[in-house]
Protein backbone atom coordinates (compact mmCIF):
# COMPACT_ATOMS: atom_id res chain seq x y z
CA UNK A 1 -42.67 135.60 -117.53
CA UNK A 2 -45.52 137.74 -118.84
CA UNK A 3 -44.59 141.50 -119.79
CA UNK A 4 -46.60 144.43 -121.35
CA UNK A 5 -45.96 143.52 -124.68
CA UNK A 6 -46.03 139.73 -124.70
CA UNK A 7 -48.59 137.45 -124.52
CA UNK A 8 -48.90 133.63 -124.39
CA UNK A 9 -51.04 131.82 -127.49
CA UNK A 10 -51.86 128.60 -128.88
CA UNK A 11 -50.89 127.54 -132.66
CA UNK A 12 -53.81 127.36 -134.49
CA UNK A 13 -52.38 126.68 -138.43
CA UNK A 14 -49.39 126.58 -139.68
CA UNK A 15 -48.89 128.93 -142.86
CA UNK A 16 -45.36 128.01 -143.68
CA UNK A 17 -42.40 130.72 -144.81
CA UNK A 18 -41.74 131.10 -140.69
CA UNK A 19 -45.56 131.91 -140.24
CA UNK A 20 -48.53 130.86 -138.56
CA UNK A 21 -51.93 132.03 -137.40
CA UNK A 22 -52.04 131.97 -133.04
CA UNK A 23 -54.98 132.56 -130.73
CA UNK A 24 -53.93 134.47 -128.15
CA UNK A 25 -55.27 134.49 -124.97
CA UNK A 26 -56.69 137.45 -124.49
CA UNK A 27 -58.99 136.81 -127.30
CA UNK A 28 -57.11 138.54 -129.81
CA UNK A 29 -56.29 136.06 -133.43
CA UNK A 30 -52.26 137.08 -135.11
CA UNK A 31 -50.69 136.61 -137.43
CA UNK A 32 -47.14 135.50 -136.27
CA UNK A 33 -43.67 135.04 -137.63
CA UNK A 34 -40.87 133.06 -136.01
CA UNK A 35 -38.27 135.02 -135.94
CA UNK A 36 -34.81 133.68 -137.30
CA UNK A 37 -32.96 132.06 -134.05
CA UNK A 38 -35.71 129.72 -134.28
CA UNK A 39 -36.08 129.06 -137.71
CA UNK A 40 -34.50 125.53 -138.25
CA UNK A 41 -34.20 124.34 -134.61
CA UNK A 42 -37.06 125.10 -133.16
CA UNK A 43 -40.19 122.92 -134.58
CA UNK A 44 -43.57 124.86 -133.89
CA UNK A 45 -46.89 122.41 -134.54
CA UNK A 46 -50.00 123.14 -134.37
CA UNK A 47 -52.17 123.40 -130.66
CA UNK A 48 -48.48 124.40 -129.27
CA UNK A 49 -48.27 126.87 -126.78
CA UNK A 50 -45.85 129.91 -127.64
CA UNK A 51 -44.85 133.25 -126.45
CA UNK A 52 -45.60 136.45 -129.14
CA UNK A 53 -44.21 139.44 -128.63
CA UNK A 54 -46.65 142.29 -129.71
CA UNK A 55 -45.77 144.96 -132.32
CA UNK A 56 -47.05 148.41 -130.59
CA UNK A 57 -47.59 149.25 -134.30
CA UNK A 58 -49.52 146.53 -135.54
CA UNK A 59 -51.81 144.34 -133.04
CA UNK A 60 -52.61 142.20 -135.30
CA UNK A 61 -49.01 140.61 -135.76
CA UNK A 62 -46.81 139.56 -133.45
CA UNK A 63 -42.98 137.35 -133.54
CA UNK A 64 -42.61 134.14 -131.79
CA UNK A 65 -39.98 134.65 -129.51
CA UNK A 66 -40.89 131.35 -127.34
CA UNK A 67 -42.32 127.36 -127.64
CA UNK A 68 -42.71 125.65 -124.58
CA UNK A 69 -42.82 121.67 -124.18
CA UNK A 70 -45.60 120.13 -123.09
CA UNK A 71 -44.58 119.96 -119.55
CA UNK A 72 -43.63 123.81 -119.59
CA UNK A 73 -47.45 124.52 -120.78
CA UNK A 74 -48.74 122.28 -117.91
CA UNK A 75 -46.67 124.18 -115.17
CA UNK A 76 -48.11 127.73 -116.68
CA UNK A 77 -51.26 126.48 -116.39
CA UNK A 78 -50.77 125.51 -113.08
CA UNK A 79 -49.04 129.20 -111.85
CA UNK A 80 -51.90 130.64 -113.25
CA UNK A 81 -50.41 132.05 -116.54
CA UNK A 82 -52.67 130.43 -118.85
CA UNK A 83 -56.39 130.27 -118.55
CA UNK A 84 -58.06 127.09 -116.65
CA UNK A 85 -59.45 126.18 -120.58
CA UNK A 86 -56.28 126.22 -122.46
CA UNK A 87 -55.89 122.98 -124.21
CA UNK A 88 -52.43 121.53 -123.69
CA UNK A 89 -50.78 120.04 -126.66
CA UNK A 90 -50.34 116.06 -125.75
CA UNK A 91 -48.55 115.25 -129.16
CA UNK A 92 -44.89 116.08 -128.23
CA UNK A 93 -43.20 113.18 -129.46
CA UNK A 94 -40.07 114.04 -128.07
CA UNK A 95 -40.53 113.82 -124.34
CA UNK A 96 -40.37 111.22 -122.18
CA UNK A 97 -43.73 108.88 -122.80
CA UNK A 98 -45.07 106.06 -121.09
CA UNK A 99 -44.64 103.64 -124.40
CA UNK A 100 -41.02 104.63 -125.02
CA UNK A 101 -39.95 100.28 -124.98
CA UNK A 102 -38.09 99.28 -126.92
CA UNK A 103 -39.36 95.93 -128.54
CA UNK A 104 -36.44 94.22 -130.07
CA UNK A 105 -35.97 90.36 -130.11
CA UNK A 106 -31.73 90.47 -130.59
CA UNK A 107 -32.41 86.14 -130.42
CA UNK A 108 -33.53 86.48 -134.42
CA UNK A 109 -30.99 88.92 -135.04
CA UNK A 110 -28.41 86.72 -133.77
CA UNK A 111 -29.65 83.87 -135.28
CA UNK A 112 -29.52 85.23 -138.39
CA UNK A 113 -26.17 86.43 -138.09
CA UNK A 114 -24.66 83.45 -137.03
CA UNK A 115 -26.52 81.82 -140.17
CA UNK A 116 -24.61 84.32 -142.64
CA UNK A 117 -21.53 83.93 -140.77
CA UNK A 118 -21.11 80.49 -141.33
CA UNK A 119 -22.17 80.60 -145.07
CA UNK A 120 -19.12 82.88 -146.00
């Protein structure tokens, strides 16, 4: 959802203390701050794409009041929200990937085992 005095952006750098510099889309560069229900649970990286709400006092700062995943990005883009160039961040690590295996060989680790087990 897009109101007056919101607009989407992309994370440009991080400038720690709950801040960081965003591009917004319509051109303009902020200075942001995360606002406190966010701080501590919700990570924000850089190329993310977030939701600012404006200050009517002071364009150039705004408060992050929304990250969205990867996917989330990718379905704004596609409902027209964000422009056709807006880079999508591909570095969430926390999704669902296509290399998510998990590579163990439990044969050593039982080996092993069994080895210690029968020293004692």
């Amino acid at each position: 959802m897009h109101f007056d005095l919101t607009e989407y952006a992309q994370v440009t750098k991080m400038l720690g203390n709950g801040r960081l510099e965003a591009m917004c889309f319509d051109g303009e560069k902020r200075l942001a701050h995360i606002r406190g229900k966010m701080r501590k649970k919700v990570w924000i990286n850089q190329g993310d794409i977030i939701l600012l709400s404006l200050r009517d006092f002071q364009d150039d700062k705004a408060d992050v009041i929304q990250k969205y995943t990867t996917d989330e990005a990718r379905n704004l883009k596609a409902y027209g929200e964000l422009p056709e160039n807006a880079k999508i961040n591909e570095t969430d690590t926390f999704g669902p990937g296509e290399d998510d295996e998990c590579n163990f060989e439990f044969e050593e680790v039982s080996i092993v085992i069994f080895a210690a087990m029968h020293i004692l």
